[in-house]
C-alpha atoms as a PDB file:
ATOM      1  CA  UNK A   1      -4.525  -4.152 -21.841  1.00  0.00           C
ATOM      2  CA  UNK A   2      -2.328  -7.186 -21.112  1.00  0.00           C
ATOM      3  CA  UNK A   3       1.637  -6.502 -23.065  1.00  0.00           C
ATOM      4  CA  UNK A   4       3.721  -9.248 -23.632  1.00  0.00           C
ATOM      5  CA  UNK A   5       7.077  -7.811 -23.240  1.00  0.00           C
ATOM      6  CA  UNK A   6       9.451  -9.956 -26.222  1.00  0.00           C
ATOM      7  CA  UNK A   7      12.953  -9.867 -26.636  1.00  0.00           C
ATOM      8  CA  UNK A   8      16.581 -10.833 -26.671  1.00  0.00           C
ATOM      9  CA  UNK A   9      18.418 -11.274 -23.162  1.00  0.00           C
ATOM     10  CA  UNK A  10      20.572  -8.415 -24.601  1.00  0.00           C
ATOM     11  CA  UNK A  11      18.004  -6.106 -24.169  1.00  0.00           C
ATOM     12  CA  UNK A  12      16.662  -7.415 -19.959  1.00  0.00           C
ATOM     13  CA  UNK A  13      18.631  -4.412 -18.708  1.00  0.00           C
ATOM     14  CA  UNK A  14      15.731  -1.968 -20.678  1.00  0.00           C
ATOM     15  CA  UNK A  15      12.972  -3.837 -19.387  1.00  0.00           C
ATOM     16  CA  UNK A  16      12.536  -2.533 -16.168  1.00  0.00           C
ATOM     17  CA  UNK A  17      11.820   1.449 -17.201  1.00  0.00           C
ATOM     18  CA  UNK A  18       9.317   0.281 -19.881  1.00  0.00           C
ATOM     19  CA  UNK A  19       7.351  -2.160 -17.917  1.00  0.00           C
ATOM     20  CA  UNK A  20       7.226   0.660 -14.873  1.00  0.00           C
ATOM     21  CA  UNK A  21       5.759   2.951 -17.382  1.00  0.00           C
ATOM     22  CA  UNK A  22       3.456   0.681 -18.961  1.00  0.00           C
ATOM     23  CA  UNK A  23       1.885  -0.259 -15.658  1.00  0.00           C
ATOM     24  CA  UNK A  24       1.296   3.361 -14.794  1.00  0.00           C
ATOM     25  CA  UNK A  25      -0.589   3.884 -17.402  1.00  0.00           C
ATOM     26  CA  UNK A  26      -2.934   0.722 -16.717  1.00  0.00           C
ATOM     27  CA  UNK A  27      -1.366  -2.164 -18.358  1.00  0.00           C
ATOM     28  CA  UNK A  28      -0.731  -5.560 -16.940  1.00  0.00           C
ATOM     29  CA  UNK A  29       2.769  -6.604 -18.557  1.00  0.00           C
ATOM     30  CA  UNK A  30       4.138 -10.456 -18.663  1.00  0.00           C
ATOM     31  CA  UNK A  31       7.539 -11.432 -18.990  1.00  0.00           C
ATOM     32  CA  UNK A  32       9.594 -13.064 -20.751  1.00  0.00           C
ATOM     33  CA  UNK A  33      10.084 -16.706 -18.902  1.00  0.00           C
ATOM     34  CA  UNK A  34      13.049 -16.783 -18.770  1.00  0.00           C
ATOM     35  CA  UNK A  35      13.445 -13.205 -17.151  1.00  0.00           C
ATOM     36  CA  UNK A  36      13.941 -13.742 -13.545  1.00  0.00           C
ATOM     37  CA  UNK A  37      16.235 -16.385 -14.684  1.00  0.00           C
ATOM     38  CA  UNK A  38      18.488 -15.980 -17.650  1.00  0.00           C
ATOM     39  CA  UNK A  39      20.182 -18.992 -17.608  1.00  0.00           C
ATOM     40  CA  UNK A  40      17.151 -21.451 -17.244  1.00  0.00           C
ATOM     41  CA  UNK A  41      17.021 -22.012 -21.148  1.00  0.00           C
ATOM     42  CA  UNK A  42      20.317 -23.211 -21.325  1.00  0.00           C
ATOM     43  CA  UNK A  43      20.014 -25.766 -18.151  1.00  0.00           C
ATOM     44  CA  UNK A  44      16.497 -26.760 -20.378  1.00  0.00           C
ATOM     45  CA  UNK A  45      18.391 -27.212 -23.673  1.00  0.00           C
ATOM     46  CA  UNK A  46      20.896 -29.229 -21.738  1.00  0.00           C
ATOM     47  CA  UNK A  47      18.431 -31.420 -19.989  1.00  0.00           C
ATOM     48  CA  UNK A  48      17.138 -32.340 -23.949  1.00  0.00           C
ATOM     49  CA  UNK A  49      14.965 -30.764 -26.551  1.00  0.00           C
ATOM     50  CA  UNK A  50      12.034 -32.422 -24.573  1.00  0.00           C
ATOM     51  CA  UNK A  51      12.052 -30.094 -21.633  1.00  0.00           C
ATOM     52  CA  UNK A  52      13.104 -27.248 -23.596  1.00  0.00           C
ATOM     53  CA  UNK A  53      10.048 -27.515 -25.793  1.00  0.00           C
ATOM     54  CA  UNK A  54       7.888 -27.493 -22.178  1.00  0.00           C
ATOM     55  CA  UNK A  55       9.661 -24.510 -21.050  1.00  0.00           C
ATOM     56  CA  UNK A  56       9.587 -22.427 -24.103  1.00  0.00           C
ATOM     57  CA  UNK A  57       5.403 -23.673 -24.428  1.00  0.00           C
ATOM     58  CA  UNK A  58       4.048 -23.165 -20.687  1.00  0.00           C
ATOM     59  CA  UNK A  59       7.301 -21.540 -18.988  1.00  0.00           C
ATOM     60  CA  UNK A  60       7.356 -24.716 -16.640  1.00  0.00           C
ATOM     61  CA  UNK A  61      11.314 -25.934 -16.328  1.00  0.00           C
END
């Protein structure tokens, strides 16, 4: 099964234990895109609502 892992950047630091055991049992887990980089949605909100839409859509910033 294929998990999208949602949730607040309060909560990246539990991530990491839930995705390991989710893939051990078989899943394929996605990220949030902004994971690996916390602070891109605030560089895309200050580049204008345009880009922001385009990351928070496809994840491309």
């Amino acid at each position: 099964m294929k998990i999208f892992i949602i949730c607040s950047k309060a909560f990246y630091d539990k991530i990491p234990p839930i995705k390991t055991k989710l893939e051990k049992l078989g899943h394929e887990i996605v990220l949030p895109n902004s994971y690996e980089d916390p602070g891109m949605e605030a560089r895309a909100w200050a580049d204008g609502k345009q880009r922001y839409q385009r990351c928070a859509d496809y994840g491309k910033c």
